[in-house]
Protein backbone atom coordinates (compact mmCIF):
# COMPACT_ATOMS: atom_id res chain seq x y z
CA UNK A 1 164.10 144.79 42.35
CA UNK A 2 160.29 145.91 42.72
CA UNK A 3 159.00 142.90 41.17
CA UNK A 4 161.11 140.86 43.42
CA UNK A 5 160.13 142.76 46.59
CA UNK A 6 156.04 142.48 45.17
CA UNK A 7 156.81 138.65 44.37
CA UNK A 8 157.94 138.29 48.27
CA UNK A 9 154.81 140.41 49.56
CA UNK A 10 152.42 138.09 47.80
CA UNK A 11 154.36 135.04 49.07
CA UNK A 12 153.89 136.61 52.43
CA UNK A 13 150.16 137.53 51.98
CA UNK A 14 149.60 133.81 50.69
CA UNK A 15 151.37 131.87 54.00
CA UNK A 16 149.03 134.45 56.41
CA UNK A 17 145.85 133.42 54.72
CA UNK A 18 146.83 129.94 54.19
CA UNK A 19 148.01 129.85 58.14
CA UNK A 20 144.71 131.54 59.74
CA UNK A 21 142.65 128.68 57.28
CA UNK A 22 144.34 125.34 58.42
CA UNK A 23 142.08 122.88 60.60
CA UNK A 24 144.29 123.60 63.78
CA UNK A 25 143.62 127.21 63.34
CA UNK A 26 139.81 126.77 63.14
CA UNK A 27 140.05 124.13 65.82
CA UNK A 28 141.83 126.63 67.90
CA UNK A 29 139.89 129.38 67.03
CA UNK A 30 136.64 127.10 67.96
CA UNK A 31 138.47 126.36 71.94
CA UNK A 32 138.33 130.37 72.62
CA UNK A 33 135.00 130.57 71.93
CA UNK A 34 132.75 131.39 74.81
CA UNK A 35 130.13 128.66 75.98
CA UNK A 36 126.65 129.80 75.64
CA UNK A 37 124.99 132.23 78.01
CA UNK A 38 121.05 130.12 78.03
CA UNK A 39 119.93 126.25 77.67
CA UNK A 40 116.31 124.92 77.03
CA UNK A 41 116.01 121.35 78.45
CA UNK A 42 112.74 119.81 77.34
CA UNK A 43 112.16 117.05 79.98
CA UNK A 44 109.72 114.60 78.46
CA UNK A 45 107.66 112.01 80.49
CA UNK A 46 107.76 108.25 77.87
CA UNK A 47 104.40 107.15 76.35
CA UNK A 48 102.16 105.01 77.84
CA UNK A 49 103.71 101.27 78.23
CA UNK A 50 102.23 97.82 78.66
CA UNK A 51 102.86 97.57 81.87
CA UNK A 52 101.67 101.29 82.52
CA UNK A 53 97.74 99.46 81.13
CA UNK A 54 98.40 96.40 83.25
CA UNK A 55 98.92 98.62 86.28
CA UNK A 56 102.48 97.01 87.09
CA UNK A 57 105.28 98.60 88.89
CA UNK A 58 107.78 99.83 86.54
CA UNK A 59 111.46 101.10 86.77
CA UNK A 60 114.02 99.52 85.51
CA UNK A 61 111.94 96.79 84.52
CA UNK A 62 110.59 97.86 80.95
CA UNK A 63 107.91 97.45 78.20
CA UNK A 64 107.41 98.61 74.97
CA UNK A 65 104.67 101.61 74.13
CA UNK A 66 101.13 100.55 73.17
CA UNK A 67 99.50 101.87 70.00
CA UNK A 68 97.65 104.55 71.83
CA UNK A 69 101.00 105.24 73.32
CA UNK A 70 102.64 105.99 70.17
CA UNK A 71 100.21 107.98 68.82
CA UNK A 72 100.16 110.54 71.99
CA UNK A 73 103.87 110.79 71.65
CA UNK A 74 103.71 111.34 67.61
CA UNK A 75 100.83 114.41 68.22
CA UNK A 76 103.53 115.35 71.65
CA UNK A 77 106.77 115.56 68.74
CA UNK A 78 104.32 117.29 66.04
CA UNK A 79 103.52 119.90 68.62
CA UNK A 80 107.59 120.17 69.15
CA UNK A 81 108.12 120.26 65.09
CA UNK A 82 109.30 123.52 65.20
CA UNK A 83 111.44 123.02 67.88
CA UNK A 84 115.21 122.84 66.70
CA UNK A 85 117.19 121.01 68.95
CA UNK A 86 120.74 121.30 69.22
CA UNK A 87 121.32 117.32 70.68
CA UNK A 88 118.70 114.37 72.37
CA UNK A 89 119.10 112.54 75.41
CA UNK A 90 117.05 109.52 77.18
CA UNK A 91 117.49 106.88 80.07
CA UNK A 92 118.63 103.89 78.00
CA UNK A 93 115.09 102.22 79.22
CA UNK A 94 113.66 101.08 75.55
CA UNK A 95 110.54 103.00 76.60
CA UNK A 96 112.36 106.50 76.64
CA UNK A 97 114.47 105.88 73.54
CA UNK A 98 111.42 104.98 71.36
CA UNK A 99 108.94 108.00 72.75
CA UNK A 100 112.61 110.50 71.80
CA UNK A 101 113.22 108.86 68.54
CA UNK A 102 109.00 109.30 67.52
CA UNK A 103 109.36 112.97 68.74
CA UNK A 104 112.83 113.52 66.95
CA UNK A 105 111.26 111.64 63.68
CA UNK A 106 108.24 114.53 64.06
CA UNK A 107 110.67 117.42 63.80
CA UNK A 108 111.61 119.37 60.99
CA UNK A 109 114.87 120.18 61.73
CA UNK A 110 116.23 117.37 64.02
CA UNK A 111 115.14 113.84 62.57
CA UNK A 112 118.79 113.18 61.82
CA UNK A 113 120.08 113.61 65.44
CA UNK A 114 121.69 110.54 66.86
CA UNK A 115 120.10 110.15 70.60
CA UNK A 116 122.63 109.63 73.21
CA UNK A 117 121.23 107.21 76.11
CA UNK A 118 122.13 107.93 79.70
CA UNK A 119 121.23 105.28 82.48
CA UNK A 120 121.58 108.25 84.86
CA UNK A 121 118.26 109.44 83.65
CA UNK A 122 116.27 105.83 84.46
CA UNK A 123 113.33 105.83 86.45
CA UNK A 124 113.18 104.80 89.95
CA UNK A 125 115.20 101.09 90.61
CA UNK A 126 111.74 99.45 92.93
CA UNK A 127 113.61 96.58 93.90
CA UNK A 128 111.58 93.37 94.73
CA UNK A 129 108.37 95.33 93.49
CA UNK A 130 109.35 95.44 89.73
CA UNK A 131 106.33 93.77 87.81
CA UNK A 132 104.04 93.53 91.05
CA UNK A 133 100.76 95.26 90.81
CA UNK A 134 101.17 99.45 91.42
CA UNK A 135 98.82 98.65 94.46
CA UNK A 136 100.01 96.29 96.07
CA UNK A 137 103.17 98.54 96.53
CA UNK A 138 100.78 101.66 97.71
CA UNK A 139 99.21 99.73 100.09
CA UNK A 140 102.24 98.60 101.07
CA UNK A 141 104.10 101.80 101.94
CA UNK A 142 100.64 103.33 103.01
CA UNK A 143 100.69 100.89 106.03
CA UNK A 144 104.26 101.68 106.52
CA UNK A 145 103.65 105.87 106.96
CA UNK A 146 100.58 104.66 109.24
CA UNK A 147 98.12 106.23 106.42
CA UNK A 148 95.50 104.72 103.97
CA UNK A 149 96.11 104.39 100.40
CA UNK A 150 93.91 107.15 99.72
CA UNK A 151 95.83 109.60 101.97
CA UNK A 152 98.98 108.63 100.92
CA UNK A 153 98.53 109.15 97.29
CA UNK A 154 97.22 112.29 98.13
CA UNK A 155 100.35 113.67 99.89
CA UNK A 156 102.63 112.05 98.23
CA UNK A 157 106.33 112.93 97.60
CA UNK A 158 108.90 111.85 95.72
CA UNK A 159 110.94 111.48 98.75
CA UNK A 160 108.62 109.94 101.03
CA UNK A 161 107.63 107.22 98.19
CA UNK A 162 111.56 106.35 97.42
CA UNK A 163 112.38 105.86 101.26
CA UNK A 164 109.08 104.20 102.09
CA UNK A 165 109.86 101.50 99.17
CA UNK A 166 113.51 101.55 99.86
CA UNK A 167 113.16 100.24 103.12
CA UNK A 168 110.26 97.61 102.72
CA UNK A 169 112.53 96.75 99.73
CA UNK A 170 115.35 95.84 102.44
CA UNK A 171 113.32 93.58 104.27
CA UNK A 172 111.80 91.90 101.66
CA UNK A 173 115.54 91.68 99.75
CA UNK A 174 117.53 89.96 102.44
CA UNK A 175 119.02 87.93 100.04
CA UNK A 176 120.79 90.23 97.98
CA UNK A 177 119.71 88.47 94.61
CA UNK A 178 118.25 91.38 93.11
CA UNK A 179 119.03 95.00 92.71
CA UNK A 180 117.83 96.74 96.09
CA UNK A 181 115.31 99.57 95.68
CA UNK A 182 116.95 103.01 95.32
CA UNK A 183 116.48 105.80 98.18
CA UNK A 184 115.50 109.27 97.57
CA UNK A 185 119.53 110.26 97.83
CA UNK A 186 120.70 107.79 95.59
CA UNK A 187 118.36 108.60 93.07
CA UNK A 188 118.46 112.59 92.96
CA UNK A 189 122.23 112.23 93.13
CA UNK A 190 122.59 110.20 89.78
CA UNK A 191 119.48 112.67 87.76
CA UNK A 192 121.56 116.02 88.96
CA UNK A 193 124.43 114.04 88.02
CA UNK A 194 123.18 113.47 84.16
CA UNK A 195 121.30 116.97 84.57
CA UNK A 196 124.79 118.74 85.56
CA UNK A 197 126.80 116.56 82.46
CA UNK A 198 124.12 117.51 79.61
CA UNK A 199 124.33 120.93 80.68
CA UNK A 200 128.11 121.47 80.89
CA UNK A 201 128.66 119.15 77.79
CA UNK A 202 125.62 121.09 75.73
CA UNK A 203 126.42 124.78 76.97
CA UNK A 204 129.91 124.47 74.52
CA UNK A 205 128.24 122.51 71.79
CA UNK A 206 127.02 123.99 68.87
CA UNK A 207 123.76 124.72 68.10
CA UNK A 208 121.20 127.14 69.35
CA UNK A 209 120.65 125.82 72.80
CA UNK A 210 117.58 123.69 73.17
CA UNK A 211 117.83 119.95 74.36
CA UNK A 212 115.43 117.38 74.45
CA UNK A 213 115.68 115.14 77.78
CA UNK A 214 113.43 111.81 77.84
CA UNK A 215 112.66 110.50 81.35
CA UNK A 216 110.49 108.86 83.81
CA UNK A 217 107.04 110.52 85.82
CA UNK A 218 108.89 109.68 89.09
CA UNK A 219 112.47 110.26 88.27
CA UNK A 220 111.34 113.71 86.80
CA UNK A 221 109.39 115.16 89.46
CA UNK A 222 111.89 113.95 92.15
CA UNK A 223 115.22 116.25 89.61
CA UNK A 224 112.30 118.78 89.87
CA UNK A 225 111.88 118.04 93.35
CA UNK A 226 115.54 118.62 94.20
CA UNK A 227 116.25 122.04 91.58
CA UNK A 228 113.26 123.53 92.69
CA UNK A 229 111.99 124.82 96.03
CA UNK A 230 108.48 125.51 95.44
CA UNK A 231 108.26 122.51 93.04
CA UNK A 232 104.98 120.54 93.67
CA UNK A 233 104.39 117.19 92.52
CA UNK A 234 100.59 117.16 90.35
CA UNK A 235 98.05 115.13 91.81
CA UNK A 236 97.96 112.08 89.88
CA UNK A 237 101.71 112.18 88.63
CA UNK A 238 103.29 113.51 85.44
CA UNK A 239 101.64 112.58 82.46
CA UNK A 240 102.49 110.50 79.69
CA UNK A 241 104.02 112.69 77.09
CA UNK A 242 103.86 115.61 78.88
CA UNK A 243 106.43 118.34 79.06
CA UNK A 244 108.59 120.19 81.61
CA UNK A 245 110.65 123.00 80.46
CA UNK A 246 114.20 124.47 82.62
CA UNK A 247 116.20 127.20 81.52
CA UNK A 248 119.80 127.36 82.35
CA UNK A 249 121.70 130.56 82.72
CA UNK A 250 124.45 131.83 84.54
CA UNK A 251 124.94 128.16 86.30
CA UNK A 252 121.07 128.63 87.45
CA UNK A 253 118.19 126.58 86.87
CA UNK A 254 114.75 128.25 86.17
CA UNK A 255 111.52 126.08 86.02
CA UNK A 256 109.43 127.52 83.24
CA UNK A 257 106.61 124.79 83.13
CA UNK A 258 105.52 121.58 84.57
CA UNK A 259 103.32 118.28 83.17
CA UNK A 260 102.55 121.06 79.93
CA UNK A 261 100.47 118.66 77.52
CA UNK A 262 99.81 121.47 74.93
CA UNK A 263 102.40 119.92 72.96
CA UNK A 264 99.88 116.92 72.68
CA UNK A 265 97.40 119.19 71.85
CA UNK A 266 98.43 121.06 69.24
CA UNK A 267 99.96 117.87 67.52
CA UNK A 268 96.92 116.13 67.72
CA UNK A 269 94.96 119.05 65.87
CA UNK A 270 97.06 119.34 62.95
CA UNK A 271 96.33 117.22 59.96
């Protein structure tokens, strides 16, 4: 009778243990288990392009990084080696994919990540100025605000450069063949968008909460724009490689740096 009774407590014992280790357990287990409390977004400007040499207007039009380019983003994703990053995003411009997949193939921990593209995260859509000369389009809005070109890229704003070429764009575009420029709204809607998506989507992913985000000088300092009161745009624009950090907590966004290129730096000094 006692071994019978010990033979059913084992048999008992062995269905618990086998129960709390099947896949729907874990899986279930994994469901209850509380997002994380912080995220790290490193927002990354793209190397330096072609067109970015040529002095061409460039947004969703797109070239390839120069050698020079390459090299700046290699030293930017040596500086970040140490970095482990829990998941990589770009635009799906081929300039942002190849400056994340140099920085990812730089990184210790995180060369085997599989970047996700996100056409939320493009840079601003210039309509009928895509591949014109970066000039001609500042004097162009210049004379619209009533300003020279020297005071307008002085003061400018995100906002005021988006509208201004959004509604040149319009006249110029009457008809219709090609995408119109984007205004400041339609823009900042579809980065918080993508901003709003990663940050859901990564807070419950595993990992230990730092995300690399490739973007655009204008696209990036218009999301900063928009999160951030006292943001202001540096003279001259983001630079190439350069990064901006955010921290997420408690559904907040906090703006830790802007345009850093020590990253660069410290790449560029190791051996």
């Amino acid at each position: 009778m006692k071994k019978s009774i010990k033979l059913l407590g084992i048999t008992a014992l062995t269905l618990a243990l086998f129960t709390a280790c099947t896949p729907e357990k874990k899986a279930e287990e994994k469901t209850k288990e509380k997002p994380k409390e912080e995220l790290t977004l490193y927002v990354v400007r793209h190397g330096k392009t072609m067109l970015n040499t040529t002095d061409r207007v460039q947004g969703w039009s797109d070239a390839v990084l120069t050698p020079e380019g390459e090299k700046v983003v290699s030293a930017a994703g040596k500086g970040m080696k140490d970095i482990e990053f829990q998941n990589a995003y770009s635009s799906d411009s081929g300039r942002a994919m190849q400056t994340a997949n140099l920085i990812l193939k730089e990184n210790q921990t995180s060369s085997k990540l599989d970047l996700q593209t996100d056409p939320g995260l493009r840079e601003f859509n210039f309509g009928t100025y895509e591949g014109d000369l970066n000039h001609t389009m500042w004097n162009d809005i210049a004379k619209d605000q009533g300003v020279t070109p020297e005071e307008f890229m002085k003061n400018m704003t995100p906002e005021s450069f988006a509208n201004s070429v959004a509604k040149i764009d319009k006249e110029k575009n009457k008809d219709g063949k090609n995408w119109p420029a984007e205004d400041f709204k339609t823009i900042t809607d579809r980065l918080t968008k993508s901003i709003d998506s990663i940050v859901e989507k990564e807070m419950k992913a595993d990992g230990n909460g730092n995300v690399l985000v490739v973007s655009h000088g204008l696209s990036i300092s218009a999301l900063l724009d928009t999160l951030f009161d006292d943001f202001k745009m540096p003279e001259g624009g983001l630079k190439n490689a350069s990064v901006s950090v955010i921290k997420v907590k408690d559904g907040k966004y906090t703006l830790e740096s802007v345009n850093d290129t020590s990253y660069i730096e410290k790449g560029k000094s190791e051996k």
